[in-house]
N, C-alpha and C. Protein backbone atom coordinates (compact mmCIF):
# COMPACT_ATOMS: atom_id res chain seq x y z
N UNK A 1 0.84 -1.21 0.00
CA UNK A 1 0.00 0.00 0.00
C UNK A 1 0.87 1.26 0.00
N UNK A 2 1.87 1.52 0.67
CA UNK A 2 2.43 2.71 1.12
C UNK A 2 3.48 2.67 0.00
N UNK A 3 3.67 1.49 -0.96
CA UNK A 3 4.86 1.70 -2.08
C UNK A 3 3.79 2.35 -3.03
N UNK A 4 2.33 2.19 -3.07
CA UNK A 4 1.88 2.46 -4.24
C UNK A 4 1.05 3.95 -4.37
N UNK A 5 1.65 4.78 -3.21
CA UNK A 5 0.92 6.41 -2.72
C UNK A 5 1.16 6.81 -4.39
N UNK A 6 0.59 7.62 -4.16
CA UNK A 6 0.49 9.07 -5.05
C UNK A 6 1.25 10.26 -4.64
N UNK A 7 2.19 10.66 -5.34
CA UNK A 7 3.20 12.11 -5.06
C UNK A 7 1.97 13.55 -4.28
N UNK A 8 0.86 13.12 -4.81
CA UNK A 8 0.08 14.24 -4.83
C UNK A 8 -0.28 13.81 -3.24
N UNK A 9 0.01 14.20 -2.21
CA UNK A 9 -0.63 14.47 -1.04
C UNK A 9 -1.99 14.68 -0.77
N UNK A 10 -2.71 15.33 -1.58
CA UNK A 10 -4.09 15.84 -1.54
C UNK A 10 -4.78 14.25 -1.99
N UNK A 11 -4.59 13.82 -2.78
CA UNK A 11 -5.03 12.77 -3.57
C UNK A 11 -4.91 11.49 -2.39
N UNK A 12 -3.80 11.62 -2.15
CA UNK A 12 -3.17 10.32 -1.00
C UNK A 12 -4.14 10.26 0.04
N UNK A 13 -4.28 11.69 0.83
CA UNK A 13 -5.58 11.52 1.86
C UNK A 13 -7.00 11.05 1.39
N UNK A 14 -7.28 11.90 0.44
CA UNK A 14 -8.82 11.84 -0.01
C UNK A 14 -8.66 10.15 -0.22
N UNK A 15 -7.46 9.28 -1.39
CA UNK A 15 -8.03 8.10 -0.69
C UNK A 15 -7.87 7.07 0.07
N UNK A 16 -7.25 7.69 0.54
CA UNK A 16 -6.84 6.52 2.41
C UNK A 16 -7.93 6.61 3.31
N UNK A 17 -8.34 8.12 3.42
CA UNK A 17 -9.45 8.45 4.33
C UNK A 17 -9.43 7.97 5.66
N UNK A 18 -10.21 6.80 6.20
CA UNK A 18 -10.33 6.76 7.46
C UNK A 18 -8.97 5.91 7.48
N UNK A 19 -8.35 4.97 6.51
CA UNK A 19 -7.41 4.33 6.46
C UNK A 19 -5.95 4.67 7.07
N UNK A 20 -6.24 6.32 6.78
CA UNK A 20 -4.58 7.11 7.21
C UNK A 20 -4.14 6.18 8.47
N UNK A 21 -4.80 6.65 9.58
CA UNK A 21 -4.91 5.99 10.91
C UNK A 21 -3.39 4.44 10.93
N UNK A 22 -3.71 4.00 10.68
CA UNK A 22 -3.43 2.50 9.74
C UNK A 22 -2.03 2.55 9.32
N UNK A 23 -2.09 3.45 8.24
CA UNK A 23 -0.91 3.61 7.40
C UNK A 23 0.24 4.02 7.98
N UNK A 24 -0.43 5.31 8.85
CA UNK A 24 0.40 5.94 10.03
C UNK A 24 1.26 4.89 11.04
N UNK A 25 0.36 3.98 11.30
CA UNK A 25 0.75 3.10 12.41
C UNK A 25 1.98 2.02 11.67
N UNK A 26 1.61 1.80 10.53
CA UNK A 26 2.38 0.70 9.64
C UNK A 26 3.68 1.60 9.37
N UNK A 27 4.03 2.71 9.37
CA UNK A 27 5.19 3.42 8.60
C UNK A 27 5.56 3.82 10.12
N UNK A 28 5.22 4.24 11.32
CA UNK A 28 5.69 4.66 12.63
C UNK A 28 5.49 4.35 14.01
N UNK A 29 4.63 3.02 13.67
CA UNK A 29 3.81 2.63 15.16
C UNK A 29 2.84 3.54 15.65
N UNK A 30 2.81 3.18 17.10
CA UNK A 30 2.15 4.25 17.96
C UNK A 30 2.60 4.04 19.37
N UNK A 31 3.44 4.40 19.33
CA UNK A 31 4.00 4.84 20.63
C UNK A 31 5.14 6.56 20.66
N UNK A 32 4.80 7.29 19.75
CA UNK A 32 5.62 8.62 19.54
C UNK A 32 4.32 9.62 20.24
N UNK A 33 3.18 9.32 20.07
CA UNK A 33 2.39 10.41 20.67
C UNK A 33 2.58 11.18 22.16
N UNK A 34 2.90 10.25 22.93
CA UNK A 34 3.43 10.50 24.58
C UNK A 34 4.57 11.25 24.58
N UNK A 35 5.72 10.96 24.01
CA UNK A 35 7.25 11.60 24.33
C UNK A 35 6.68 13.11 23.68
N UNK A 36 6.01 12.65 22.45
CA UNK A 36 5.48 14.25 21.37
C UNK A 36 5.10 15.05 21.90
N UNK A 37 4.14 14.96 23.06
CA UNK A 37 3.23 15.48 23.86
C UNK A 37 4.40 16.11 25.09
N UNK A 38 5.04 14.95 25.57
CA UNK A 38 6.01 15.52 26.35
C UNK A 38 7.24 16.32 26.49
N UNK A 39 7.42 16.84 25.45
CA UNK A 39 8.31 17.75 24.48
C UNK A 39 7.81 18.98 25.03
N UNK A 40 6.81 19.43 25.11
CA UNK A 40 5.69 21.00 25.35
C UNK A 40 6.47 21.24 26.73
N UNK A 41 6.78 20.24 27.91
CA UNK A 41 7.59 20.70 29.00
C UNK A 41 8.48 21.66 28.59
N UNK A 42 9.00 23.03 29.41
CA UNK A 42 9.98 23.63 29.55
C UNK A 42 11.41 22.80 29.73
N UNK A 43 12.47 23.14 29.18
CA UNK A 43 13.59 22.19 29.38
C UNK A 43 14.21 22.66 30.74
N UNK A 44 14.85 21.81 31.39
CA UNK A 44 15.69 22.02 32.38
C UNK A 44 14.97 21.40 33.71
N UNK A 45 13.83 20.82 33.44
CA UNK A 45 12.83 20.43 34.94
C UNK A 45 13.61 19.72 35.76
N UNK A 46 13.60 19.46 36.87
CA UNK A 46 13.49 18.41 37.85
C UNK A 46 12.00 17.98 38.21
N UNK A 47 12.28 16.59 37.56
CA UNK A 47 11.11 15.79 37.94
C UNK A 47 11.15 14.43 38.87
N UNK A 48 10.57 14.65 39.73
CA UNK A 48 10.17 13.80 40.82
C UNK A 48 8.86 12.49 40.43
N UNK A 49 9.07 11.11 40.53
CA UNK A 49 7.82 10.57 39.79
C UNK A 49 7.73 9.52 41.79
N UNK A 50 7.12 9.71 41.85
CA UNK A 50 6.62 9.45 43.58
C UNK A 50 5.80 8.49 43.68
N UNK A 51 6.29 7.18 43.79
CA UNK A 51 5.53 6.06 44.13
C UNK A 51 5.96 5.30 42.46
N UNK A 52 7.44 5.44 42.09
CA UNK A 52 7.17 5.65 40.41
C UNK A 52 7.02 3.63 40.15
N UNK A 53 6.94 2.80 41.40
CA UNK A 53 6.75 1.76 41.08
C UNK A 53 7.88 0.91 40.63
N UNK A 54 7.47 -0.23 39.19
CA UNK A 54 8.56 0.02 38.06
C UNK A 54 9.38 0.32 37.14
N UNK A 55 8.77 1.64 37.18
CA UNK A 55 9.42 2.52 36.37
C UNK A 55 9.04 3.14 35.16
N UNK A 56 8.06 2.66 34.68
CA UNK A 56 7.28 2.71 33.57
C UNK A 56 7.42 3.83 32.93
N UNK A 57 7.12 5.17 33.65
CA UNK A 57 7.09 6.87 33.15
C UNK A 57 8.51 7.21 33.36
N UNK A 58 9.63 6.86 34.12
CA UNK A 58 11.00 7.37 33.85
C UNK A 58 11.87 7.44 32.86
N UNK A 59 11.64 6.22 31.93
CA UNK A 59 12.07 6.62 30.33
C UNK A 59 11.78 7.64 29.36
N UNK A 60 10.30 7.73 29.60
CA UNK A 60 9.82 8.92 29.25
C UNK A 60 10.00 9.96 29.16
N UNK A 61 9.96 10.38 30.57
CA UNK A 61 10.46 11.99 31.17
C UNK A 61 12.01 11.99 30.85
N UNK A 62 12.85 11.08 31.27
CA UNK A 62 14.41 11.29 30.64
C UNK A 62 14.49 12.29 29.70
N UNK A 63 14.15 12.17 28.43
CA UNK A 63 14.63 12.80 26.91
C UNK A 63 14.13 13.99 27.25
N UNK A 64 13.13 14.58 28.34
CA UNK A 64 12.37 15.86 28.51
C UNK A 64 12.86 16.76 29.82
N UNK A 65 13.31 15.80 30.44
CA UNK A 65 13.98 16.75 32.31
C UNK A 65 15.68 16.60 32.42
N UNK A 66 15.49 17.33 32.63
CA UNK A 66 17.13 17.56 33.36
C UNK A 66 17.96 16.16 34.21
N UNK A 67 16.98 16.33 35.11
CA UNK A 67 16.78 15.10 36.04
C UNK A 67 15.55 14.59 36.40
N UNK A 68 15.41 13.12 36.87
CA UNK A 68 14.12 12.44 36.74
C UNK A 68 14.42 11.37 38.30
N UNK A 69 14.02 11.75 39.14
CA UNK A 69 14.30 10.86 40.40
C UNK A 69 12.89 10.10 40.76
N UNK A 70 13.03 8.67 40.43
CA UNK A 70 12.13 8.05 41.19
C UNK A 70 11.80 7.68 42.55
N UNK A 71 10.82 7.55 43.18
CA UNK A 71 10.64 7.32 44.56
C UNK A 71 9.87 6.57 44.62
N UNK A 72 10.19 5.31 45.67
CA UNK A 72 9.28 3.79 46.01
C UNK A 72 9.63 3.61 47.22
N UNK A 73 8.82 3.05 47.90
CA UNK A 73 9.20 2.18 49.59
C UNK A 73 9.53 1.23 49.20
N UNK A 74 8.98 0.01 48.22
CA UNK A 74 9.59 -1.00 48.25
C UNK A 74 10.75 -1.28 47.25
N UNK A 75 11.82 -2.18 47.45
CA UNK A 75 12.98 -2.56 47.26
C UNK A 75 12.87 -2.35 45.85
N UNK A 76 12.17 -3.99 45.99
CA UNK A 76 11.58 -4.90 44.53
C UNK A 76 11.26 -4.14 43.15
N UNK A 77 10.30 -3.07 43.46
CA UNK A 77 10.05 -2.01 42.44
C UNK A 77 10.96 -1.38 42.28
N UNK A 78 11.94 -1.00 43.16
CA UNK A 78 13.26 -0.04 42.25
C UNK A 78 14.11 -1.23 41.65
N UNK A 79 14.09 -2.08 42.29
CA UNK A 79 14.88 -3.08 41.64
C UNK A 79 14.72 -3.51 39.86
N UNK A 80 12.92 -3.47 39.92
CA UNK A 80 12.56 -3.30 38.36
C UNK A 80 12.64 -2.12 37.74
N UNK A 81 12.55 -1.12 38.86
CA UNK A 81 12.82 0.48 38.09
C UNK A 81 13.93 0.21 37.38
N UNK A 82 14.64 -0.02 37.73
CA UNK A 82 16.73 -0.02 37.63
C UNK A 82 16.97 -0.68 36.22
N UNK A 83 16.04 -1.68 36.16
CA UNK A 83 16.37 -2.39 34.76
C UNK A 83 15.35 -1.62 34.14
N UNK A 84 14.79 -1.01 33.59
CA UNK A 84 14.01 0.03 33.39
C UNK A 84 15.08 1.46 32.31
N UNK A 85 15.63 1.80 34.19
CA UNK A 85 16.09 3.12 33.58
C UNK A 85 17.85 3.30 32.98
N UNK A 86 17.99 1.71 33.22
CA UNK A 86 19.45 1.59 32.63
C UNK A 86 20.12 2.18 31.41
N UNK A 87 20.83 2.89 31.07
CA UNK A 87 21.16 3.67 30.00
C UNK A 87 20.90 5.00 29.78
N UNK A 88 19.75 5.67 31.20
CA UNK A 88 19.52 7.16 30.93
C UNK A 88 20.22 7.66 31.81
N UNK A 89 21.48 8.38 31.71
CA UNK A 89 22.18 9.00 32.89
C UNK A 89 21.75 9.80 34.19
N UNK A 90 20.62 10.67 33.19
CA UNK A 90 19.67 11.49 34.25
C UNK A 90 18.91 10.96 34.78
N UNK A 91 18.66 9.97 35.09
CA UNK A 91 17.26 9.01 36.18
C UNK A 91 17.76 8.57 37.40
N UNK A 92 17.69 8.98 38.64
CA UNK A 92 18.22 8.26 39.90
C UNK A 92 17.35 7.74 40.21
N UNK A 93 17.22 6.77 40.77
CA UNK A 93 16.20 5.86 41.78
C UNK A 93 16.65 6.26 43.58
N UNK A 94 15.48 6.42 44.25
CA UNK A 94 15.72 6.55 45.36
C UNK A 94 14.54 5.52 46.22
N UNK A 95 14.73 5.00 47.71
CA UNK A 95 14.09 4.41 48.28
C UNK A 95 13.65 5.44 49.46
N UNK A 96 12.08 5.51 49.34
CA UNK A 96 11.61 6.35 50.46
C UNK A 96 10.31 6.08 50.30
N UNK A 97 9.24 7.03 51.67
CA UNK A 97 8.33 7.07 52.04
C UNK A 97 7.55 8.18 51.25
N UNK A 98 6.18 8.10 51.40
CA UNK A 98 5.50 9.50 50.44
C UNK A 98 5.48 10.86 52.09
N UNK A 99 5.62 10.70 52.81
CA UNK A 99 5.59 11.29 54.15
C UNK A 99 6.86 11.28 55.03
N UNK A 100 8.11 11.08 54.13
CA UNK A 100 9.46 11.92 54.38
C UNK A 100 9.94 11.28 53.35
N UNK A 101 10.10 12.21 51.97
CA UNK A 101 10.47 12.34 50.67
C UNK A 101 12.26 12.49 50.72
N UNK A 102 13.19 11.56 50.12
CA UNK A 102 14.46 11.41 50.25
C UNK A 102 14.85 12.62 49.18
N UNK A 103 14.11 13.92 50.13
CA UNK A 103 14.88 15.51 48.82
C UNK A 103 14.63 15.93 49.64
N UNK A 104 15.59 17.19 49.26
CA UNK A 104 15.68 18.55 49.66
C UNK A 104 14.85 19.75 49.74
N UNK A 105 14.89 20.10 50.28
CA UNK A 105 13.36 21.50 50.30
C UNK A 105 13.66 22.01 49.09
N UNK A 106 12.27 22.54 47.97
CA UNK A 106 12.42 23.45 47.14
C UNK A 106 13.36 22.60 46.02
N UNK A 107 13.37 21.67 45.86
CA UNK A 107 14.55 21.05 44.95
C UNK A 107 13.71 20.26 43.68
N UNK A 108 12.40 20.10 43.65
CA UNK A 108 11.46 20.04 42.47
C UNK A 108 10.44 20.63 41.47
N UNK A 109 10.63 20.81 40.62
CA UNK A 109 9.84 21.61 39.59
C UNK A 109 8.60 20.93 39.08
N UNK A 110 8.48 19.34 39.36
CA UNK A 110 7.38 18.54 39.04
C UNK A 110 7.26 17.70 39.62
N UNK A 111 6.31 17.52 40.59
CA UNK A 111 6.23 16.46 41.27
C UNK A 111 5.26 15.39 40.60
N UNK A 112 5.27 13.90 39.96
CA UNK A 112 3.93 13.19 39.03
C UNK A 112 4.14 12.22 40.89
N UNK A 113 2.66 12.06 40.64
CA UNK A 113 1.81 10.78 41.47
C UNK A 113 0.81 9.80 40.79
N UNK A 114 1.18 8.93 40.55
CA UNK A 114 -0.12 8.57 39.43
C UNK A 114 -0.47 6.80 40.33
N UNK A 115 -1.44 6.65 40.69
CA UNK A 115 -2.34 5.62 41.60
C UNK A 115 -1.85 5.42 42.49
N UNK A 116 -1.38 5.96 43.36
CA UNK A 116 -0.44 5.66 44.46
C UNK A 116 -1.59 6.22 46.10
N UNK A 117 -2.07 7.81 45.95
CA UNK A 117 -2.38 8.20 46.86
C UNK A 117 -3.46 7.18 47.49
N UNK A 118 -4.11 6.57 47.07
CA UNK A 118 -5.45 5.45 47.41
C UNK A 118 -4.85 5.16 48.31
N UNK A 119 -3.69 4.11 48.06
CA UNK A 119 -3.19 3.13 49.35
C UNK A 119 -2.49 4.18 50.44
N UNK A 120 -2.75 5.55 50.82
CA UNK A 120 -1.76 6.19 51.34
C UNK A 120 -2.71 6.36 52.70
N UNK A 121 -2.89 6.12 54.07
CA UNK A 121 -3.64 6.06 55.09
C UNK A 121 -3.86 7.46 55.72
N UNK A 122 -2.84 8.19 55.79
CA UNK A 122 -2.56 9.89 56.12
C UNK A 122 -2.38 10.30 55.17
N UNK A 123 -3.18 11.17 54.52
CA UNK A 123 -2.85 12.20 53.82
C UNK A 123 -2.06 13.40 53.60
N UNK A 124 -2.54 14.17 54.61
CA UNK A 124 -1.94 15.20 55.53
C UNK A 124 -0.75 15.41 55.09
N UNK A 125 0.14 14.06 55.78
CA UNK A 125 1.79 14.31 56.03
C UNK A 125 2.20 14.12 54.48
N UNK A 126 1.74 13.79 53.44
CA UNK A 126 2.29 13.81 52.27
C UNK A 126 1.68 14.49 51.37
N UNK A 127 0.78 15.47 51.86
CA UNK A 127 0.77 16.63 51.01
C UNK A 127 1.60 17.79 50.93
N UNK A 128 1.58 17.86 52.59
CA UNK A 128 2.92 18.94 53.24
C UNK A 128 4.03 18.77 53.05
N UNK A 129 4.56 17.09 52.64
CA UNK A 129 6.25 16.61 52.17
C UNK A 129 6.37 16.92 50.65
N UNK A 130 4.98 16.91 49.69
CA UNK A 130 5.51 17.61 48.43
C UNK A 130 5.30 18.52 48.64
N UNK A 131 5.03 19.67 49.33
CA UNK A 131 5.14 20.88 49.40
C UNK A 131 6.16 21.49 49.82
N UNK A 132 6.69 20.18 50.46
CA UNK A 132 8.35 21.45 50.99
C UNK A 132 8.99 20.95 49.85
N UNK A 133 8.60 19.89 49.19
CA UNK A 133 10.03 19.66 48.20
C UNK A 133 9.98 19.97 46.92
N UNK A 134 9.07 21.10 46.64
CA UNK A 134 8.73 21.83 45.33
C UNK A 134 9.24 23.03 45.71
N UNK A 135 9.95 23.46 44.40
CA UNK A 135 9.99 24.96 43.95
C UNK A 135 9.38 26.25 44.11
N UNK A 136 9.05 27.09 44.18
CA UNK A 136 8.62 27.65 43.83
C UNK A 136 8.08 28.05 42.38
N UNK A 137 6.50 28.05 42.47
CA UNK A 137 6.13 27.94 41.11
C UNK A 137 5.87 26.35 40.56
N UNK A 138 6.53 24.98 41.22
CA UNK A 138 6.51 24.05 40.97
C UNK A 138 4.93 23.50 41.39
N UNK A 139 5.13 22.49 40.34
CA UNK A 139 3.50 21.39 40.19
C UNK A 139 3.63 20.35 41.06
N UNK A 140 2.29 19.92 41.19
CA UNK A 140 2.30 18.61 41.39
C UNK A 140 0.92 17.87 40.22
N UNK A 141 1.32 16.70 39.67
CA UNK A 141 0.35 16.12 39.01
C UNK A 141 -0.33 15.10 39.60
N UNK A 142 -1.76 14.97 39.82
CA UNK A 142 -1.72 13.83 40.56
C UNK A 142 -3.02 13.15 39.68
N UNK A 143 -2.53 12.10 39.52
CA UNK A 143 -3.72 10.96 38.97
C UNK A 143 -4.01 9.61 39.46
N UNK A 144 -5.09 9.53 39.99
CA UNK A 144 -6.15 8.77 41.21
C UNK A 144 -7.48 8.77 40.08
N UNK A 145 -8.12 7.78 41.04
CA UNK A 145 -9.46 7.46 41.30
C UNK A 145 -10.52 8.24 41.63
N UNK A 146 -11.44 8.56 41.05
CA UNK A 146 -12.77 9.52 40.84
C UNK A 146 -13.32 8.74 42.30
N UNK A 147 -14.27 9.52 43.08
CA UNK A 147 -14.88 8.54 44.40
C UNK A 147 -15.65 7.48 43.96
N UNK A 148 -15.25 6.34 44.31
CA UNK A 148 -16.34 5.48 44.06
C UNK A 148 -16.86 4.62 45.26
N UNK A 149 -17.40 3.34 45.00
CA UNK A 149 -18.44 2.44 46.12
C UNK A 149 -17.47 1.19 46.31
N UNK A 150 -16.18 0.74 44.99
CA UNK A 150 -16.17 -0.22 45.15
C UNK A 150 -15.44 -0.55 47.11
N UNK A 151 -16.34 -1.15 47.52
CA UNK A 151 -15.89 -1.57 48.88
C UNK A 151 -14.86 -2.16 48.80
N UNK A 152 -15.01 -3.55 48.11
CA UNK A 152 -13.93 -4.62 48.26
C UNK A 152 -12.80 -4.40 48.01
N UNK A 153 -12.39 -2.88 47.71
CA UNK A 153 -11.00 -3.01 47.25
C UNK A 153 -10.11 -2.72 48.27
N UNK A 154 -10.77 -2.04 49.57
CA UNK A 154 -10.17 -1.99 50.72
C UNK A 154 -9.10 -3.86 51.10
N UNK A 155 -10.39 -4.58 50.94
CA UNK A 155 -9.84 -5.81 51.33
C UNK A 155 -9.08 -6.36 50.28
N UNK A 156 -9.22 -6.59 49.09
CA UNK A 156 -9.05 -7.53 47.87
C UNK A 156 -7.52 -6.74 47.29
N UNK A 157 -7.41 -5.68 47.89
CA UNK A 157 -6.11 -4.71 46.84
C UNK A 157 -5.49 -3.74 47.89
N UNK A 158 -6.06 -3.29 48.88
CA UNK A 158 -5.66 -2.77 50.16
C UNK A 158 -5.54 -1.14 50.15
N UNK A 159 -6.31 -0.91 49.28
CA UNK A 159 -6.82 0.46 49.18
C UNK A 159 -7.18 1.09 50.32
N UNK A 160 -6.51 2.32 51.21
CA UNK A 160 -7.24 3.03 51.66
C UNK A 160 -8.40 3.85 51.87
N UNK A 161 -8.48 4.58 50.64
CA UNK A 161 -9.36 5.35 50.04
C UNK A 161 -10.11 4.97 48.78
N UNK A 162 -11.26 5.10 48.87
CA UNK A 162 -12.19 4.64 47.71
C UNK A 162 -12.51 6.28 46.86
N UNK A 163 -11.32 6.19 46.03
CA UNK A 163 -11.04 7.67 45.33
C UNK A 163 -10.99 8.98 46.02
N UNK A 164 -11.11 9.89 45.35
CA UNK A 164 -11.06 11.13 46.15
C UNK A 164 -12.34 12.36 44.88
N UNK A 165 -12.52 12.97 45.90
CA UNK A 165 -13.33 14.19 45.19
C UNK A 165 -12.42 15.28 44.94
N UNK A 166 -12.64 16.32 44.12
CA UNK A 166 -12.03 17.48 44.00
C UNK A 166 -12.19 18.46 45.35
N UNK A 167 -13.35 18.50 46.25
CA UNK A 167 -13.08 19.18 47.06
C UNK A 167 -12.51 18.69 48.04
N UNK A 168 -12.43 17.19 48.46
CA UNK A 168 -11.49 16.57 49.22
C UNK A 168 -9.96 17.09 49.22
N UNK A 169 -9.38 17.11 48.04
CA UNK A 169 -8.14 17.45 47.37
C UNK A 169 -8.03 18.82 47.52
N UNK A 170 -9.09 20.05 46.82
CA UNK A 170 -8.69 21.46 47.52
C UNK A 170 -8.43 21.38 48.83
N UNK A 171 -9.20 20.78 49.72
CA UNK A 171 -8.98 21.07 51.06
C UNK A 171 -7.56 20.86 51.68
N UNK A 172 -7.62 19.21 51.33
CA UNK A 172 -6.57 19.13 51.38
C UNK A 172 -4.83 20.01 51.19
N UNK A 173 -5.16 20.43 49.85
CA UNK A 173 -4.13 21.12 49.35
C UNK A 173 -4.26 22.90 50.23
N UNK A 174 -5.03 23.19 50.09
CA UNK A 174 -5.22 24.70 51.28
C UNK A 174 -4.42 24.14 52.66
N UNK A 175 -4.54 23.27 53.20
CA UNK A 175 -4.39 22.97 54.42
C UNK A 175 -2.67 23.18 53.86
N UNK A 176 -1.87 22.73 53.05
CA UNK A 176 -0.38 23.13 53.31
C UNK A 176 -0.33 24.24 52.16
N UNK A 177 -0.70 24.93 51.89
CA UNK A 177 -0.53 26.19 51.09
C UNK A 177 -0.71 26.00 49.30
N UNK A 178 -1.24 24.96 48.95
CA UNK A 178 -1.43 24.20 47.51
C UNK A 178 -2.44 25.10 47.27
N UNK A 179 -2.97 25.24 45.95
CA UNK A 179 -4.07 25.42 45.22
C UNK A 179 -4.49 24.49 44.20
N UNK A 180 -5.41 24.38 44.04
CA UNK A 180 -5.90 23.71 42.81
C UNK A 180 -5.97 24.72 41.47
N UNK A 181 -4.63 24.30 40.41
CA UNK A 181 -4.16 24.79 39.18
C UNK A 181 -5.51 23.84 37.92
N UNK A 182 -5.89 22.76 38.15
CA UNK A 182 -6.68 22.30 37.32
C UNK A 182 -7.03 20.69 37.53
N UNK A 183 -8.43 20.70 37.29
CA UNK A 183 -8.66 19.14 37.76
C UNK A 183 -9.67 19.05 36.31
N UNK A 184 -9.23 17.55 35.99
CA UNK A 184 -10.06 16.92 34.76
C UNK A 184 -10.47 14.99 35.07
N UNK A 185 -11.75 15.05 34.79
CA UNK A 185 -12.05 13.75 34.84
C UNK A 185 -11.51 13.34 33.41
N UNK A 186 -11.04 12.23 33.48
CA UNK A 186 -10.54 11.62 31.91
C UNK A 186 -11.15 10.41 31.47
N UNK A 187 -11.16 10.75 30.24
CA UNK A 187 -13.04 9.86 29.28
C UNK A 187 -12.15 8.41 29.55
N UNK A 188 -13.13 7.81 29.58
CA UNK A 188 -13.36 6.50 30.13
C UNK A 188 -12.99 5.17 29.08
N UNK A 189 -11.90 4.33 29.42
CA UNK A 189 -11.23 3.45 28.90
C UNK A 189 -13.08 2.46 28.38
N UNK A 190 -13.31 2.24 27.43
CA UNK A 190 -14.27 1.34 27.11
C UNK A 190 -13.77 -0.41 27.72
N UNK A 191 -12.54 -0.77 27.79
CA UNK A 191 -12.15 -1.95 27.73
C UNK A 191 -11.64 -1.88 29.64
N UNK A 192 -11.60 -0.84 30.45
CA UNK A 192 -11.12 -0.43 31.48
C UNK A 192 -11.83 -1.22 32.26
N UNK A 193 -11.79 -2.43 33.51
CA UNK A 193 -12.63 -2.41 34.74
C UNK A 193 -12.61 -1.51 35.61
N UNK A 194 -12.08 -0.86 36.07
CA UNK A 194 -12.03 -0.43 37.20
C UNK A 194 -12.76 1.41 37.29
N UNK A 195 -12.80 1.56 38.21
CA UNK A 195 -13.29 3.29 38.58
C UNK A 195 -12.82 3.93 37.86
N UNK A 196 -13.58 5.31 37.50
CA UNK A 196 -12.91 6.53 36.58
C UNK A 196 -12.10 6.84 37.19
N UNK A 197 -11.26 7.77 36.04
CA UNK A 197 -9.67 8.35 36.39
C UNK A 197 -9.88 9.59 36.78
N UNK A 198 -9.20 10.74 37.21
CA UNK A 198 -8.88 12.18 37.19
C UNK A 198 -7.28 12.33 37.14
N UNK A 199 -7.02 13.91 36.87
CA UNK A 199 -5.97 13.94 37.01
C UNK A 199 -5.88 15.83 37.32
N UNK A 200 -5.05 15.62 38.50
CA UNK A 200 -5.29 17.23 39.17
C UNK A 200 -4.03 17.85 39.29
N UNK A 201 -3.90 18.95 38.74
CA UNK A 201 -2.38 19.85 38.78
C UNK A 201 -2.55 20.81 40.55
N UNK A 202 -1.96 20.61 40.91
CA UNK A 202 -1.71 21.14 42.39
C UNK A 202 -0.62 22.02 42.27
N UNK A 203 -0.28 23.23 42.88
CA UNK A 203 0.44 24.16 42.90
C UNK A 203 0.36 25.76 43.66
């Protein structure tokens, strides 16, 4: 298909049509949209990924931050972080708590949280620990669970919290000097089990 285009561009769309999609994917994959997207960052960040697990988003952010420090309590997950972030100079792995953060006051420009806060029992003390360890002017991103009913996940997955609301989270964030910069519910995985997503810029 793609040996037999037409020079004429105009012609090529009109007849690929819904096909482009396709063609696109066959000549480049689809996995460039994320880093593409993540390019729009200002250069020079320090980014903090907090609870970053195995590592999944630290490759990512590499090619876009300055520096990229992950943070986990458990071992095991930095241990998979590590094979992960092998080969990006700028990625440290660190072992810590979300309620005494292994940084320095004022020493982050982005703090990401992404499903972590649920299982977190105090809130409080780890809203106030990314707050001392942001910048001035610095974010925090956080992406959780919309409130929901499911009970069992307390027991079955060990969830603290059965999501959070946006005014849960302002409050929260007022209580150590945060504001709420922007909160979005995000459209809904068709193939997804579990509770809706959000994702809230704190700052």
């Amino acid at each position: 298909m793609v040996a037999a285009r037409s020079g004429d561009s105009e012609e090529l769309f009109r007849r690929l049509g819904s096909r482009w999609d396709a063609v696109r994917q066959e000549l480049f994959g689809d996995s460039f949209t994320l880093p593409a997207l993540l390019a729009l960052l200002p250069p020079g960040l320090v980014v903090a990924d907090l609870g970053c697990g195995t590592g999944g988003t630290l490759p990512l952010l590499s090619p876009v931050a300055a520096r990229v420090v992950g943070i986990d309590r458990e071992q095991a997950m930095l241990d998979a972080a590590a094979e992960r972030a092998a080969g990006f100079s700028n990625i440290e792995l660190r072992r810590g708590q979300l309620h005494a953060l292994p940084l320095v006051d004022g020493s982050v420009d982005l703090a990401l949280c992404q499903l972590v806060l649920h299982h977190v029992a105090e809130l409080s003390p780890v809203f106030a620990e990314v707050r001392r360890v942001l910048r001035a002017g610095g974010r925090w991103v956080l992406l959780d669970m919309v409130e929901h009913d499911r009970e069992e996940y307390r027991t079955t997955m060990g969830h603290r919290h059965l999501g959070f609301s946006r005014e849960g989270l302002e409050r929260l964030a007022a209580g150590v000097g945060l504001g709420m910069v922007s909160y979005r519910v995000l459209p809904v995985d068709p193939a997804a089990l579990g509770p809706g997503l959000f994702v809230a810029v704190l700052g």
